[in-house]
PDB file of N, CA and C in Angstrom:
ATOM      1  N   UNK A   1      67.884  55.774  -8.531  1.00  0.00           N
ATOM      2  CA  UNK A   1      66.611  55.386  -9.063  1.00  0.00           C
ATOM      3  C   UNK A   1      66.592  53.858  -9.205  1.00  0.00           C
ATOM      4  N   UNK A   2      65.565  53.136  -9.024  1.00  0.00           N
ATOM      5  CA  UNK A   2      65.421  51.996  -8.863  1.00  0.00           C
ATOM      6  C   UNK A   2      65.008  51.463  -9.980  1.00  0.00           C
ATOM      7  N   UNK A   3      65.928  50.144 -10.354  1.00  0.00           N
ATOM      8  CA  UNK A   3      65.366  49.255 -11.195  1.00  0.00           C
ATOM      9  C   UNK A   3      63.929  49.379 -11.652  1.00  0.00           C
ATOM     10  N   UNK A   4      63.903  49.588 -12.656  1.00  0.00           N
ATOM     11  CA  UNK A   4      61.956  49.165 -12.730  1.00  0.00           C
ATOM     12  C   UNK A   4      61.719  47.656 -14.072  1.00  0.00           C
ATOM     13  N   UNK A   5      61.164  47.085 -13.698  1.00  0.00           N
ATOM     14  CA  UNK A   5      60.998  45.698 -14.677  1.00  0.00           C
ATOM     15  C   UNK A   5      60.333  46.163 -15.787  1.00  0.00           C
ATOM     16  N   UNK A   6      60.339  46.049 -17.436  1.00  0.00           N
ATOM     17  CA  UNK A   6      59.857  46.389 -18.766  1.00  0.00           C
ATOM     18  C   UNK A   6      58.508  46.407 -18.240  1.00  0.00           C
ATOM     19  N   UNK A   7      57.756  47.750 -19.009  1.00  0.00           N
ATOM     20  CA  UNK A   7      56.014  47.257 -19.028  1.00  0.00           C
ATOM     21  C   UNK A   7      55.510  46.300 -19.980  1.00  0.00           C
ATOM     22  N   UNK A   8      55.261  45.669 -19.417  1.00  0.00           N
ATOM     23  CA  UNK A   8      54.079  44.160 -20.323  1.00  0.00           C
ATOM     24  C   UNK A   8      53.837  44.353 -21.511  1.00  0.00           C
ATOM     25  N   UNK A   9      53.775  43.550 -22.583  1.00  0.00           N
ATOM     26  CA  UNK A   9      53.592  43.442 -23.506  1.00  0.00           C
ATOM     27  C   UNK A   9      52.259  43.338 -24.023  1.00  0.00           C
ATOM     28  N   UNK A  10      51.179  44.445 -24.828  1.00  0.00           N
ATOM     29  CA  UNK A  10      49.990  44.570 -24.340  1.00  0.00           C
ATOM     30  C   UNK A  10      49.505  44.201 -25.768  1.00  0.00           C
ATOM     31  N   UNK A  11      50.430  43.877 -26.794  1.00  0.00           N
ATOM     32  CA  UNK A  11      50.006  43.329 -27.704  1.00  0.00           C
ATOM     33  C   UNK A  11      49.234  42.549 -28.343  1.00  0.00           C
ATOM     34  N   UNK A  12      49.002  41.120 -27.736  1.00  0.00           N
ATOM     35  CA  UNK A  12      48.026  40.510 -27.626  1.00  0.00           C
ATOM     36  C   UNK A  12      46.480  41.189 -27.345  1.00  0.00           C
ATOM     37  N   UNK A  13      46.568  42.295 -26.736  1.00  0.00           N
ATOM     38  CA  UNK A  13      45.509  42.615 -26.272  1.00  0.00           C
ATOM     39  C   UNK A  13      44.925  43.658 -27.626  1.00  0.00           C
ATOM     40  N   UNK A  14      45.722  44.028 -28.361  1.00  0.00           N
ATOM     41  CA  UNK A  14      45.784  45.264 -29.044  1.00  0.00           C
ATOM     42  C   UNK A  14      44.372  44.698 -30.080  1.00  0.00           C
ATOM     43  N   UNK A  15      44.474  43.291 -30.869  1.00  0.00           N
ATOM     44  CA  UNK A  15      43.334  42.906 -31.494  1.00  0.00           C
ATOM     45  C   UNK A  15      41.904  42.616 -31.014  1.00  0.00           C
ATOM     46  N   UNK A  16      41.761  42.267 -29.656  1.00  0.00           N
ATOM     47  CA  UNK A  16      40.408  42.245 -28.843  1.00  0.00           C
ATOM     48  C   UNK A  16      40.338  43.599 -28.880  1.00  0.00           C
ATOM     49  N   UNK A  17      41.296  44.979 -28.899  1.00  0.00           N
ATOM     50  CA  UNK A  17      40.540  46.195 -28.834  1.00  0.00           C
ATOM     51  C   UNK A  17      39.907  46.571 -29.315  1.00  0.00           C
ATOM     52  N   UNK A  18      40.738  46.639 -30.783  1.00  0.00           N
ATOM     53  CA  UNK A  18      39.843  46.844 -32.517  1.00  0.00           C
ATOM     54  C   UNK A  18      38.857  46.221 -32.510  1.00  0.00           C
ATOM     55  N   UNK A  19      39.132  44.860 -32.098  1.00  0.00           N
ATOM     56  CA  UNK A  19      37.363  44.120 -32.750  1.00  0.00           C
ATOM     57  C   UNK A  19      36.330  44.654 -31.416  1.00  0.00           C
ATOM     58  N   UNK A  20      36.744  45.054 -30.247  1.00  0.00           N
ATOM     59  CA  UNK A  20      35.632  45.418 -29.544  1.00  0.00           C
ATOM     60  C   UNK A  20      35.370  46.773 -29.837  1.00  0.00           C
ATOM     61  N   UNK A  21      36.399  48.160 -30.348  1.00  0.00           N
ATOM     62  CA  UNK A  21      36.068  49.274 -30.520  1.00  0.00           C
ATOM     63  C   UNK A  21      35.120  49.419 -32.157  1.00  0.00           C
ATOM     64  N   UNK A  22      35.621  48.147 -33.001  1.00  0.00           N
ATOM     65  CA  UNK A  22      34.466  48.260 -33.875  1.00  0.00           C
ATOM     66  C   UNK A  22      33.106  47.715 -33.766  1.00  0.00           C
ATOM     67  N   UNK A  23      32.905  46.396 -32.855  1.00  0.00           N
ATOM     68  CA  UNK A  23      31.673  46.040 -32.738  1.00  0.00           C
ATOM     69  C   UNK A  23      30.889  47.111 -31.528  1.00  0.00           C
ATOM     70  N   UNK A  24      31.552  48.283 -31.100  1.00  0.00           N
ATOM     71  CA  UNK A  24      30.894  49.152 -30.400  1.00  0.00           C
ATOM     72  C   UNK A  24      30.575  50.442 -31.524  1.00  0.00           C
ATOM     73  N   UNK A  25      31.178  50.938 -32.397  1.00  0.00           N
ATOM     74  CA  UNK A  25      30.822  51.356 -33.426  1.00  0.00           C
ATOM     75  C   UNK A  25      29.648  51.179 -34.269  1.00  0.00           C
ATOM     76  N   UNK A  26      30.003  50.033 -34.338  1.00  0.00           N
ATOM     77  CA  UNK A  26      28.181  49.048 -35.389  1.00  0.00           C
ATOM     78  C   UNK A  26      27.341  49.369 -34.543  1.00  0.00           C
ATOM     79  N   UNK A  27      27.497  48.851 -32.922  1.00  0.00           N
ATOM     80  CA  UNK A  27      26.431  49.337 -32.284  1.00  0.00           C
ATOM     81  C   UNK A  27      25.643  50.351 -32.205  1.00  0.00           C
ATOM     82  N   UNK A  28      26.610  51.123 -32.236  1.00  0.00           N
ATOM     83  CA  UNK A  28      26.000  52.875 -31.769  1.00  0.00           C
ATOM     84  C   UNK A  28      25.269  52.864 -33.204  1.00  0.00           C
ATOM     85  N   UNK A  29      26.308  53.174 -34.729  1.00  0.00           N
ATOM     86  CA  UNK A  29      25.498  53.114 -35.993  1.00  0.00           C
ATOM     87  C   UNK A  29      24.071  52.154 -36.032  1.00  0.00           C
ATOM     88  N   UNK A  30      24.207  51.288 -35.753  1.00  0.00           N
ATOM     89  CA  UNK A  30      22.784  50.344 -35.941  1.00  0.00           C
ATOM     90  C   UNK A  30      21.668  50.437 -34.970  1.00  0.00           C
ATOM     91  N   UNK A  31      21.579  51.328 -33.857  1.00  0.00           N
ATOM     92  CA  UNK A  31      20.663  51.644 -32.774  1.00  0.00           C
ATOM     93  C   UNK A  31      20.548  53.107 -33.162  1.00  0.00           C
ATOM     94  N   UNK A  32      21.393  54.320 -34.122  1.00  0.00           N
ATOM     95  CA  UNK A  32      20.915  55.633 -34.134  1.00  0.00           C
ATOM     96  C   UNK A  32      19.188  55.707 -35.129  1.00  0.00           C
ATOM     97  N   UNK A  33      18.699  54.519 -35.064  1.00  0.00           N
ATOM     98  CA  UNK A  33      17.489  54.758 -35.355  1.00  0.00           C
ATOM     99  C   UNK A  33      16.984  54.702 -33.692  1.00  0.00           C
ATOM    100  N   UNK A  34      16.928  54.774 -33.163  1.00  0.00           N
ATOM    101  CA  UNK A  34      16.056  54.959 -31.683  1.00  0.00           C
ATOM    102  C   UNK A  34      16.890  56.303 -31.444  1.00  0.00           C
ATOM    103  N   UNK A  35      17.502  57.198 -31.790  1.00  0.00           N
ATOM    104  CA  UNK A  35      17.897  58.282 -30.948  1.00  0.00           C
ATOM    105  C   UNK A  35      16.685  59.002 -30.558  1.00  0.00           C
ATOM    106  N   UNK A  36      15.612  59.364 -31.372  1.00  0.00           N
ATOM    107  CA  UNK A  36      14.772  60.438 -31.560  1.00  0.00           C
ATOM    108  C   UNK A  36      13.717  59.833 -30.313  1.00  0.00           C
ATOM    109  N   UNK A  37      13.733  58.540 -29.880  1.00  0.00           N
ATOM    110  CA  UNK A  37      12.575  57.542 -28.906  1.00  0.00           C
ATOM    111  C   UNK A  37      13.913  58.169 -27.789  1.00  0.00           C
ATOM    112  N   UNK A  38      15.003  58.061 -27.087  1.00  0.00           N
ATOM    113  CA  UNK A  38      15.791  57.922 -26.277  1.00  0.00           C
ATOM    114  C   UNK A  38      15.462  59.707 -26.118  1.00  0.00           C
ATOM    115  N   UNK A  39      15.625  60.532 -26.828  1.00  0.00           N
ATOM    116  CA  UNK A  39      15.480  62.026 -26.496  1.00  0.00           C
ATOM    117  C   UNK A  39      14.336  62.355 -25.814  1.00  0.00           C
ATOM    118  N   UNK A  40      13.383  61.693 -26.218  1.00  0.00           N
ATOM    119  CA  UNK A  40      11.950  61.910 -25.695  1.00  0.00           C
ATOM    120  C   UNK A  40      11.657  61.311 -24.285  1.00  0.00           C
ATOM    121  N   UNK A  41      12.567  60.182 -24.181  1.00  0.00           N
ATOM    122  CA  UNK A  41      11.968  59.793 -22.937  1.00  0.00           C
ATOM    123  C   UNK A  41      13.066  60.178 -21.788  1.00  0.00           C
ATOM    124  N   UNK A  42      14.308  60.886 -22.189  1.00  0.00           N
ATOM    125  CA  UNK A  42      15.234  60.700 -21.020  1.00  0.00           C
ATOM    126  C   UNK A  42      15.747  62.584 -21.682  1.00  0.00           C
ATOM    127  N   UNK A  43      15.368  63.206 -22.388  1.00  0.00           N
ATOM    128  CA  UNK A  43      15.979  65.100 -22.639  1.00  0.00           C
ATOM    129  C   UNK A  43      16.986  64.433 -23.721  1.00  0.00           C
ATOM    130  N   UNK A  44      17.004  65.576 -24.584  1.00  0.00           N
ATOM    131  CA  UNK A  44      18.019  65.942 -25.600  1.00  0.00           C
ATOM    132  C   UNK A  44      19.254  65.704 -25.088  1.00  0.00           C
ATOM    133  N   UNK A  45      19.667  67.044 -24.013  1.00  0.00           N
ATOM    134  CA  UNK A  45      21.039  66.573 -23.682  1.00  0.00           C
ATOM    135  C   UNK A  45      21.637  65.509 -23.093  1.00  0.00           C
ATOM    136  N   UNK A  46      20.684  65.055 -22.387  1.00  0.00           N
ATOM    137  CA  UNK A  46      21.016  63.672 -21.711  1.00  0.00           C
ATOM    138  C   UNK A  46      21.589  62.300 -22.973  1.00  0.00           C
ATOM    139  N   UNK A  47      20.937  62.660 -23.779  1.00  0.00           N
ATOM    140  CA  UNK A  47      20.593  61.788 -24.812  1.00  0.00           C
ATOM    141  C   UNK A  47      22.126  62.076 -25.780  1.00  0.00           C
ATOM    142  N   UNK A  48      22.254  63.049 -25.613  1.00  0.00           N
ATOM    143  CA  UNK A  48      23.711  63.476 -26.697  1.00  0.00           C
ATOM    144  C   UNK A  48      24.844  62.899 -25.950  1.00  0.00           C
ATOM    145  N   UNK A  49      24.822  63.574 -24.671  1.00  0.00           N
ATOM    146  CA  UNK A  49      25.988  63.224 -24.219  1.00  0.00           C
ATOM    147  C   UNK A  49      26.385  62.022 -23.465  1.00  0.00           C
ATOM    148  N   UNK A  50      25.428  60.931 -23.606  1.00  0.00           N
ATOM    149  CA  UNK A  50      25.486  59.821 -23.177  1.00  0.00           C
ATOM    150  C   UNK A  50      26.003  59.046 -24.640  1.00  0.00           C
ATOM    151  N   UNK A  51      25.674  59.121 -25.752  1.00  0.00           N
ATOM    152  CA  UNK A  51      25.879  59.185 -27.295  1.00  0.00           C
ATOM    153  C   UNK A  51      26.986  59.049 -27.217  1.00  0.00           C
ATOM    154  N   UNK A  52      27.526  60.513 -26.942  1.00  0.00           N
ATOM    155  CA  UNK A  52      29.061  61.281 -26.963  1.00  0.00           C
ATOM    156  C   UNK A  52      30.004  60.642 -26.098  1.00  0.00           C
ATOM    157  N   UNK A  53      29.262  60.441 -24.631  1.00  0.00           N
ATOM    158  CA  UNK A  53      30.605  59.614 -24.301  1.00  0.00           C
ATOM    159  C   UNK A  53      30.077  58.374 -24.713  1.00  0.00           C
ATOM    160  N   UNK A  54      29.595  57.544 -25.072  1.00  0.00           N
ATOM    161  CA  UNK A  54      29.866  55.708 -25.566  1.00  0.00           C
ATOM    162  C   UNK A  54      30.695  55.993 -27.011  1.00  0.00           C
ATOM    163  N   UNK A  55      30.723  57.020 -27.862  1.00  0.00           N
ATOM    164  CA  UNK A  55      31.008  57.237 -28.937  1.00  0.00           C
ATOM    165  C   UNK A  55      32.634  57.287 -28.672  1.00  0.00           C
ATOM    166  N   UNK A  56      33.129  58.486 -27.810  1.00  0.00           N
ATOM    167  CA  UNK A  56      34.619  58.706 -27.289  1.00  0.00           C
ATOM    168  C   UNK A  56      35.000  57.441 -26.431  1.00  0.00           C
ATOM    169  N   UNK A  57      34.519  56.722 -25.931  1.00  0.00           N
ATOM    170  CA  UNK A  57      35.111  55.385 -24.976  1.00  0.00           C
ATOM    171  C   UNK A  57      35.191  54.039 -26.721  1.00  0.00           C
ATOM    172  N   UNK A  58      34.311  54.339 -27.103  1.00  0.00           N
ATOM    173  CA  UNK A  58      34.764  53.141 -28.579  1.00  0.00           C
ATOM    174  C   UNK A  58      35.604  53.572 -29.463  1.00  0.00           C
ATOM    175  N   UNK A  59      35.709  55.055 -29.890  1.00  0.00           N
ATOM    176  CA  UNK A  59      36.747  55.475 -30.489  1.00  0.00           C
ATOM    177  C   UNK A  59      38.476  55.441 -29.840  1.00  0.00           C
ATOM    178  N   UNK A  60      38.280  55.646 -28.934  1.00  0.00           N
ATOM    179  CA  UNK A  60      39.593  55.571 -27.850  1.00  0.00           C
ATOM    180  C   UNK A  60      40.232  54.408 -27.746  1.00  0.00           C
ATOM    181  N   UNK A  61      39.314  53.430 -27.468  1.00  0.00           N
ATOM    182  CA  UNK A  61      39.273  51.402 -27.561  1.00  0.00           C
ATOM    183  C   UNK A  61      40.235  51.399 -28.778  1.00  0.00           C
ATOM    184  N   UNK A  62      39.186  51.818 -30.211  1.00  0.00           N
ATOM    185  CA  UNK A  62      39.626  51.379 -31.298  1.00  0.00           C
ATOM    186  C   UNK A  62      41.439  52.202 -31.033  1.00  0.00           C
ATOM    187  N   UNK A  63      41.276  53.215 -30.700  1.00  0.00           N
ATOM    188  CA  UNK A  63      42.429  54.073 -31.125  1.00  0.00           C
ATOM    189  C   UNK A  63      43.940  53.689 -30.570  1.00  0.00           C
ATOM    190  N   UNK A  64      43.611  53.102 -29.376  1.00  0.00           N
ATOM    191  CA  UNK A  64      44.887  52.134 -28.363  1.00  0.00           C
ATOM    192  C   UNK A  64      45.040  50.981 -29.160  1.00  0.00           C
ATOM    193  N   UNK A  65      43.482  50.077 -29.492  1.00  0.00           N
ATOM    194  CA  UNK A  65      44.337  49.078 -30.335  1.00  0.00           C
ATOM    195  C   UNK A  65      45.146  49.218 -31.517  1.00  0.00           C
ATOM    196  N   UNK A  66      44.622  50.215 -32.463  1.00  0.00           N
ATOM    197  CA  UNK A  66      45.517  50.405 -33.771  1.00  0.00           C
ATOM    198  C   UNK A  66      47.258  50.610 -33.188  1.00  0.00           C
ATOM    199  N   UNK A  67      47.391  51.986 -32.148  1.00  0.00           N
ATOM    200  CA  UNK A  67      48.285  52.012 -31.847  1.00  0.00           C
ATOM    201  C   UNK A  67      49.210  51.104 -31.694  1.00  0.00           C
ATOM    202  N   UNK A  68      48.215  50.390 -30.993  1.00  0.00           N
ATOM    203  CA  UNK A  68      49.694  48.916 -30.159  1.00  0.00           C
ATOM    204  C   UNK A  68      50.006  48.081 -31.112  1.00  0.00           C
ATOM    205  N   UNK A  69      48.945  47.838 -32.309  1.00  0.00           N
ATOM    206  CA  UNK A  69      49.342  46.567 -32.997  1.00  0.00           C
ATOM    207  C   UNK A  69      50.758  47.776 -34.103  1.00  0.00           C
ATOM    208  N   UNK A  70      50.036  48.965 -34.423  1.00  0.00           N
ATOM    209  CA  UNK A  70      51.504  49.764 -35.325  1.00  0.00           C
ATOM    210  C   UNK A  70      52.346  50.030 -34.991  1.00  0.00           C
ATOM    211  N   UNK A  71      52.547  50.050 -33.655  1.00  0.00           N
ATOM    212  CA  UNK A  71      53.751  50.547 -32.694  1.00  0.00           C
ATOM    213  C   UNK A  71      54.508  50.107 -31.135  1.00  0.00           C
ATOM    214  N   UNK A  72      54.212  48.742 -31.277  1.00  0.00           N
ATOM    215  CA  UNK A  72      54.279  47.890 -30.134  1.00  0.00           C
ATOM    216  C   UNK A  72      55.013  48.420 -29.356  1.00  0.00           C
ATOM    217  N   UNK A  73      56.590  48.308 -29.860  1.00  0.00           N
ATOM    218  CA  UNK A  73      57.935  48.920 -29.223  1.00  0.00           C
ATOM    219  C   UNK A  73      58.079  50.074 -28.673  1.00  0.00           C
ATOM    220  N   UNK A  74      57.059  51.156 -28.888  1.00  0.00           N
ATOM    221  CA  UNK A  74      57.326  52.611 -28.391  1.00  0.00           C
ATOM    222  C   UNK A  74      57.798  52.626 -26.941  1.00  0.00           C
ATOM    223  N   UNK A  75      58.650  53.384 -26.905  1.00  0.00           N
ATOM    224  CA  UNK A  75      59.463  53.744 -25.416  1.00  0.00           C
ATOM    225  C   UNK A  75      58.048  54.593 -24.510  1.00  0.00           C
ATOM    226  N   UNK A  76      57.758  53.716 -23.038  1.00  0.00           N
ATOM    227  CA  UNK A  76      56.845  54.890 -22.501  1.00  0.00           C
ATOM    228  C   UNK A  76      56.926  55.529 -21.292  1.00  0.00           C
TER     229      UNK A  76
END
């Protein structure tokens, strides 16, 4: 098996996550006054699950950065 070089140190990156997975948070919270205008003009479900995934892609953001900044060192 071949040498493989350490994976990168993604740490630095870990605080642009948080602050972008929370200023995507505020977002979603501070625009769920237009949900009920967005249902009407584009369907309910369309409207949820477009919600649902921006909701799971900012939670996920936030969730890698917490990780990396609590657990930099983890073996992967």
């Amino acid at each position: 098996m071949p040498n493989r070089p350490p994976p990168p140190d993604m740490t630095p990156l870990a605080s642009l996550a948080i602050l972008l997975g929370v200023i995507m948070v505020l977002a979603g919270v501070t625009q769920s006054d237009r949900i009920p205008g967005w249902a009407a003009d584009y369907g309910t479900a369309l409207t949820i699950l477009a919600i649902g995934a921006y909701l799971l892609v900012a939670g996920r953001v936030l969730h890698w950065g917490i990780g990396e900044l609590l657990d930099p060192a983890r073996s992967r």
